[in-house]
N, C-alpha and C. Protein backbone atom coordinates (compact mmCIF):
# COMPACT_ATOMS: atom_id res chain seq x y z
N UNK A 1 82.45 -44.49 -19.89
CA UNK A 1 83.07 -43.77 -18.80
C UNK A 1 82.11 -42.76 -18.18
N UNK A 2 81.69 -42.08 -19.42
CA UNK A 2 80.20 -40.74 -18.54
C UNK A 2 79.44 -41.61 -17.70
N UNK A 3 79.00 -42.75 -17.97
CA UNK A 3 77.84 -43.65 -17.34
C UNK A 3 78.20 -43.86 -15.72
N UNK A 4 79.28 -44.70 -15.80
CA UNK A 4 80.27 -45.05 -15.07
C UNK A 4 80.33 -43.85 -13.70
N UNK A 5 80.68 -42.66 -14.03
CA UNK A 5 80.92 -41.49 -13.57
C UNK A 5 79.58 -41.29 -12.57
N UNK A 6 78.22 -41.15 -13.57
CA UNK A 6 76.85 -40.94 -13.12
C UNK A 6 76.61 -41.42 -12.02
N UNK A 7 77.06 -43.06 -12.24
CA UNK A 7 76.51 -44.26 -10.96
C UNK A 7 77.58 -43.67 -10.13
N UNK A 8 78.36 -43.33 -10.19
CA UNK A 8 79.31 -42.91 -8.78
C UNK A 8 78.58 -42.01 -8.29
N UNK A 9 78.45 -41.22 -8.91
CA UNK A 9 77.73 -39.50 -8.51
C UNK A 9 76.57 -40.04 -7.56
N UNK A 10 75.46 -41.01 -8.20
CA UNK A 10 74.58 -41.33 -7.75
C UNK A 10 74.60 -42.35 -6.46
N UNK A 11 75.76 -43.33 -6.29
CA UNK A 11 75.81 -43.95 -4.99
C UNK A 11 76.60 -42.76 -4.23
N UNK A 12 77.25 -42.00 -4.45
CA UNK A 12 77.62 -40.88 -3.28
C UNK A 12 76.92 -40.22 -2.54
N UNK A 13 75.90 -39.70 -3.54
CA UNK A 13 74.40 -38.67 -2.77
C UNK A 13 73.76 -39.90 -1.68
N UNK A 14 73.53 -41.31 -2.15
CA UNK A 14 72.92 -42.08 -1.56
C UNK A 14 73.78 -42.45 -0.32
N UNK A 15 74.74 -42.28 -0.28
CA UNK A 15 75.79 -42.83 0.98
C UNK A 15 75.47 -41.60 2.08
N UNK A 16 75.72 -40.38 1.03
CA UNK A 16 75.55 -39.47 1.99
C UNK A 16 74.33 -39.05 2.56
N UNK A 17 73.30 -39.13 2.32
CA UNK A 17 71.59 -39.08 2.73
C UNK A 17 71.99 -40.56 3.65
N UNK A 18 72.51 -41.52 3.79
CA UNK A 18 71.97 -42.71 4.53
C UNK A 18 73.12 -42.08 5.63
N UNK A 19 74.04 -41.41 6.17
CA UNK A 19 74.86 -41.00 6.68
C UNK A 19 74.28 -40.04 7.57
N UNK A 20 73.49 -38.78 7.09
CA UNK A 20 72.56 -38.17 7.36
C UNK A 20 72.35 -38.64 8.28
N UNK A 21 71.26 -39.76 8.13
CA UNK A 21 70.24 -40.06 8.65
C UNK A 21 71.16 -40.86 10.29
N UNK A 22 72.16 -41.62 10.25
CA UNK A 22 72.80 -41.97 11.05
C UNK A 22 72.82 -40.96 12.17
N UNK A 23 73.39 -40.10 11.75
CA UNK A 23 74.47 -38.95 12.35
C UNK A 23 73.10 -38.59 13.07
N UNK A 24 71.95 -38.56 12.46
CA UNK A 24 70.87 -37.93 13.13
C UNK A 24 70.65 -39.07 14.66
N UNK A 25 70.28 -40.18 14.12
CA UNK A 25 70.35 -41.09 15.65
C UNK A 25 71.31 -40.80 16.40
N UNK A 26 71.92 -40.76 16.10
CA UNK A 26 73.15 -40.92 16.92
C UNK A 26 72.84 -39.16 18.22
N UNK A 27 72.57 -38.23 17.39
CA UNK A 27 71.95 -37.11 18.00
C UNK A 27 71.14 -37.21 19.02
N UNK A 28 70.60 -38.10 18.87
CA UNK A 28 69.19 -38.41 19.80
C UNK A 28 69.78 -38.49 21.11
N UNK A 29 70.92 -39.56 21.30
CA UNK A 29 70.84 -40.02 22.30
C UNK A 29 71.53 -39.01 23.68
N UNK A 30 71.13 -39.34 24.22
CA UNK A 30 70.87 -38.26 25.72
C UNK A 30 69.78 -37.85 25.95
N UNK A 31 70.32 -36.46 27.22
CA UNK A 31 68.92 -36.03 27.95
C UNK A 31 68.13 -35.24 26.96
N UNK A 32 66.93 -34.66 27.24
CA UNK A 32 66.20 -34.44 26.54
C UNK A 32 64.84 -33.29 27.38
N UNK A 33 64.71 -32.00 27.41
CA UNK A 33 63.62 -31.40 28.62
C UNK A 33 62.92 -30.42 27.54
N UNK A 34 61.51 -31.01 27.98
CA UNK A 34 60.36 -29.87 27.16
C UNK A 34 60.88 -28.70 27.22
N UNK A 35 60.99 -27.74 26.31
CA UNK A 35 60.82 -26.27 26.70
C UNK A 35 59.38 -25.72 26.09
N UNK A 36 58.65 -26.40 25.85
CA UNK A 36 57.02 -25.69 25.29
C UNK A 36 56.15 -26.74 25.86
N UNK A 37 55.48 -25.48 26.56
CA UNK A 37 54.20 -26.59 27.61
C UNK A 37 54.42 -27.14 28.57
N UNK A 38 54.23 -28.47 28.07
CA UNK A 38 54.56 -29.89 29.26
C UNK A 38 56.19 -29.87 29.67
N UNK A 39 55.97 -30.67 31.13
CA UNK A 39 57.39 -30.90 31.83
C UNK A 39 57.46 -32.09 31.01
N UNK A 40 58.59 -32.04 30.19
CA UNK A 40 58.49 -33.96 29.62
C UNK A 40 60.08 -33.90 29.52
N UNK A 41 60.71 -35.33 29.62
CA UNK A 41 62.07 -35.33 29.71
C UNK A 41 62.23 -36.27 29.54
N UNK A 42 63.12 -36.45 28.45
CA UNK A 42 62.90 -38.23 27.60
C UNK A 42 64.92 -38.30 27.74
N UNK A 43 65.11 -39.46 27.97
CA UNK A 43 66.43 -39.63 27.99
C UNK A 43 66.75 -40.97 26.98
N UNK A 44 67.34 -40.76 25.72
CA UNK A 44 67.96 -41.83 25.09
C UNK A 44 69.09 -42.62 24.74
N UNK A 45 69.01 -43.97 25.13
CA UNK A 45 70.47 -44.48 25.04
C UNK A 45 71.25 -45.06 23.87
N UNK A 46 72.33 -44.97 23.81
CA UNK A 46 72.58 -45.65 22.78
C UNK A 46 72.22 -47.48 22.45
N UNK A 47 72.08 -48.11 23.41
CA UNK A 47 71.30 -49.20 23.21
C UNK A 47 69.95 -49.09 23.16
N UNK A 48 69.64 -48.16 22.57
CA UNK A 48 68.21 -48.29 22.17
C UNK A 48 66.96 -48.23 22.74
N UNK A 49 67.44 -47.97 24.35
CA UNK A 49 66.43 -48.12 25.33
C UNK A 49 65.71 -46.27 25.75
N UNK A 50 64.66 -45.95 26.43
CA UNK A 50 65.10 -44.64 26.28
C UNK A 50 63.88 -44.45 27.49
N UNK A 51 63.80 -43.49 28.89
CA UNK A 51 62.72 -43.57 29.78
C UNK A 51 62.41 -42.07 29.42
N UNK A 52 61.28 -42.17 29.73
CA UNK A 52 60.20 -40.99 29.35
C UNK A 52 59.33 -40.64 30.33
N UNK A 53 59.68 -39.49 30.72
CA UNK A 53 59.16 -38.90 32.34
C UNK A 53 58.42 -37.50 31.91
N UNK A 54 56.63 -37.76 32.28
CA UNK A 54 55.82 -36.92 31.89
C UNK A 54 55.21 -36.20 32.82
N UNK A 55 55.02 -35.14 33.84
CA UNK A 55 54.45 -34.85 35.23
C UNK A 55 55.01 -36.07 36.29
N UNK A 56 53.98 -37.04 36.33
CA UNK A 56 54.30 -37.76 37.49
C UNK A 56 54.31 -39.46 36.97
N UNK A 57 54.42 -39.59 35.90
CA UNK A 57 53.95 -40.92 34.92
C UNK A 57 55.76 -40.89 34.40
N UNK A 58 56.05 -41.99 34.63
CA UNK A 58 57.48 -42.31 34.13
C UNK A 58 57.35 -43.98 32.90
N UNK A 59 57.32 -43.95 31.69
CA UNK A 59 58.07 -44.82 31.08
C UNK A 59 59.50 -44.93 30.54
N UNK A 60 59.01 -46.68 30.07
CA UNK A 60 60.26 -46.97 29.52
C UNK A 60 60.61 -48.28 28.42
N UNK A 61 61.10 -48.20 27.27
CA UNK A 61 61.34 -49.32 26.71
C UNK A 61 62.34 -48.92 25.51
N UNK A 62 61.81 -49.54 24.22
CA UNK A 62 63.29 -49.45 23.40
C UNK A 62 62.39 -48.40 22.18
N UNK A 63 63.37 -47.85 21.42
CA UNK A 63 63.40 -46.86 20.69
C UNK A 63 63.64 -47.45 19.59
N UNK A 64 63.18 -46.68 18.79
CA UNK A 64 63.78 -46.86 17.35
C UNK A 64 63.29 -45.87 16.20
N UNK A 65 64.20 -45.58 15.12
CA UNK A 65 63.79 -44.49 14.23
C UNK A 65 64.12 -45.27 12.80
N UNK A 66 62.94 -44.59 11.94
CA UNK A 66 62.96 -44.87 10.11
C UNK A 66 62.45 -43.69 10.06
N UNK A 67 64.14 -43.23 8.81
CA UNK A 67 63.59 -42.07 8.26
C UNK A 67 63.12 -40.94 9.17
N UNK A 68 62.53 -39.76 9.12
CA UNK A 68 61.83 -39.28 10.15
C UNK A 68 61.17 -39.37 11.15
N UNK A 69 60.82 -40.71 11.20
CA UNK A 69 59.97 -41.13 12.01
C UNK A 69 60.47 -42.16 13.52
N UNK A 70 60.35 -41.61 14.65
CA UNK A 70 60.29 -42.05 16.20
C UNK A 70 59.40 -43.00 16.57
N UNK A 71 59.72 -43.95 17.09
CA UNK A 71 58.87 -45.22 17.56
C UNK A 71 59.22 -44.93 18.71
N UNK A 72 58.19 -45.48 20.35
CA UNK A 72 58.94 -45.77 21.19
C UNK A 72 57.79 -47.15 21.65
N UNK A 73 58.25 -47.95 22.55
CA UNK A 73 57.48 -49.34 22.10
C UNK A 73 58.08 -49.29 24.18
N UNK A 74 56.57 -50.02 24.51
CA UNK A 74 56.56 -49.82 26.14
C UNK A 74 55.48 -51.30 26.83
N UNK A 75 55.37 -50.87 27.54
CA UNK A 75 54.35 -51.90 27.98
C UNK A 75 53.48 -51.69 29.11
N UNK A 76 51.86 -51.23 28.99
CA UNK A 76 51.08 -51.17 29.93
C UNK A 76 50.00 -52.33 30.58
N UNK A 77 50.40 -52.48 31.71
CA UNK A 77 49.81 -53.43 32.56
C UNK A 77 50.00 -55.07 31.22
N UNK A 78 51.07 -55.42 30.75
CA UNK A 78 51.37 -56.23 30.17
C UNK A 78 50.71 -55.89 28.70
N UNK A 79 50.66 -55.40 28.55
CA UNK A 79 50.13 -55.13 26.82
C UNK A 79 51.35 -54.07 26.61
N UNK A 80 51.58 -54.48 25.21
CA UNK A 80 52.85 -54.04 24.22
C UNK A 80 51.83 -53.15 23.61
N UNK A 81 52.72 -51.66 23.55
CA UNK A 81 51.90 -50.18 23.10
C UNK A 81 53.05 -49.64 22.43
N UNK A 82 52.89 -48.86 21.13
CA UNK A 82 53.48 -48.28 20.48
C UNK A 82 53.05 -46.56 20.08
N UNK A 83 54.24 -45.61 20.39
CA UNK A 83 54.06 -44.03 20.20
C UNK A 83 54.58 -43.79 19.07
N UNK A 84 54.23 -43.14 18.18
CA UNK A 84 54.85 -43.37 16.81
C UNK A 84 54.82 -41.31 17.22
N UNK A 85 55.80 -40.51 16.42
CA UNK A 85 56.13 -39.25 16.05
C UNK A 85 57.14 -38.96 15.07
N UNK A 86 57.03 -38.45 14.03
CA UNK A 86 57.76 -37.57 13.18
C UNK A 86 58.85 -36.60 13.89
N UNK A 87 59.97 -36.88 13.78
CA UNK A 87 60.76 -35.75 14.61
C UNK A 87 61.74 -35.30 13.68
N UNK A 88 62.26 -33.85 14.00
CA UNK A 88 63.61 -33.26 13.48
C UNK A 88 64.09 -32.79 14.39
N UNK A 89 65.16 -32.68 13.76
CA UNK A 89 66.68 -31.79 14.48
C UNK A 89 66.95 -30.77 14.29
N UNK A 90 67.02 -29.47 14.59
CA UNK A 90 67.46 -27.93 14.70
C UNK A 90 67.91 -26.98 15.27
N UNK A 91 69.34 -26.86 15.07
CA UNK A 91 69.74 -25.88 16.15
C UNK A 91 69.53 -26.07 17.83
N UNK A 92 70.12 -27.64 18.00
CA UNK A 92 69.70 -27.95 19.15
C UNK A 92 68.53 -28.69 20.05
N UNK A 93 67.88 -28.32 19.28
CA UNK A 93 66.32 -28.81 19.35
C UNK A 93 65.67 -30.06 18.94
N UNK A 94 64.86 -30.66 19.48
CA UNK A 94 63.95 -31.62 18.75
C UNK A 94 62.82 -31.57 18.89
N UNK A 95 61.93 -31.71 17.76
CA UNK A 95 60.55 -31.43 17.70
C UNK A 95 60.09 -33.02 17.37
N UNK A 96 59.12 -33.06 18.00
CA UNK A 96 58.00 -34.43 17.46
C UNK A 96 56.69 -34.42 17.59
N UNK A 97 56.28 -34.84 16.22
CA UNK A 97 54.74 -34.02 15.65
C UNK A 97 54.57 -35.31 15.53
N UNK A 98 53.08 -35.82 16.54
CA UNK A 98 52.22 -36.55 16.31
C UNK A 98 51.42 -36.66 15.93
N UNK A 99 49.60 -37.06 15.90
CA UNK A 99 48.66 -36.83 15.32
C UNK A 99 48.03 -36.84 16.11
N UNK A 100 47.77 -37.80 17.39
CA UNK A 100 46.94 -37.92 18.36
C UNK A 100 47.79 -36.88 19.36
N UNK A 101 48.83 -36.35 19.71
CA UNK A 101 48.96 -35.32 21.11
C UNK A 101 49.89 -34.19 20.16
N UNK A 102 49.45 -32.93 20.98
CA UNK A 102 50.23 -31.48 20.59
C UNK A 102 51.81 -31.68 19.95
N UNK A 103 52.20 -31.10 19.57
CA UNK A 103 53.63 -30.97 18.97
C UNK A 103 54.23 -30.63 20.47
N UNK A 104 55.51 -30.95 20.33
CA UNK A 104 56.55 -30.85 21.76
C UNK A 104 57.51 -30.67 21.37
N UNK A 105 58.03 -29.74 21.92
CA UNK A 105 59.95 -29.45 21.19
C UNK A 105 60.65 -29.13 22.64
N UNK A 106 62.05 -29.71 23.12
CA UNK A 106 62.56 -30.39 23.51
C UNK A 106 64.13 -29.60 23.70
N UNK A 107 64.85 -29.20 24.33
CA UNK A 107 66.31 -29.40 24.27
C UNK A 107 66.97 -30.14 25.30
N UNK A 108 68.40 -30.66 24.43
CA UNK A 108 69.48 -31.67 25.07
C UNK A 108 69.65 -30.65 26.34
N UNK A 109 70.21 -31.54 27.20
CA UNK A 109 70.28 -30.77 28.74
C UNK A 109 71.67 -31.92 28.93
């Protein structure tokens, strides 16, 4: 029965961390406007699609997240390109830390 008990304990934490992580997508989607630095304004949909408007340069294609991590997947002059960023959620906010461009943090509008 203690054993029994454990594995419950232990698929609960796991339901709830994979729940988490849901609730977090699900956050994403909408508008989106730099407040540090750059004018950038990313809008995401719930189908997965999401356009990304930087100064005067506008993309667009599909989204997707693992774990912490932001994909956005586009296409220049026919070549398939991928933006990969680490992002969180805070008090409104979203931050996404790349490696190749500055950190950018963001609120829903």
């Amino acid at each position: 029965m203690i054993i029994l008990n454990k594995w419950l304990l232990a698929l609960s934490l796991i339901l709830s961390c994979v729940t988490v992580k849901a609730t977090e997508k699900t956050q994403l989607y909408g508008s989106w406007k730099g407040v540090s630095g750059h004018s950038i304004n990313i809008h995401f949909t719930k189908n997965m699609r999401y356009v990304y408007q930087y100064k005067m340069l506008t993309f667009s294609g599909k989204w997707s997240v693992s774990g912490n991590d932001l994909t956005l997947n586009y296409s220049v002059l026919g070549s398939q390109k991928k933006k990969r960023a680490t992002y969180s959620l805070r008090n409104g906010f979203l931050t996404l830390r790349a490696h190749e461009h500055a950190t950018v943090v963001l609120k829903k509008h």
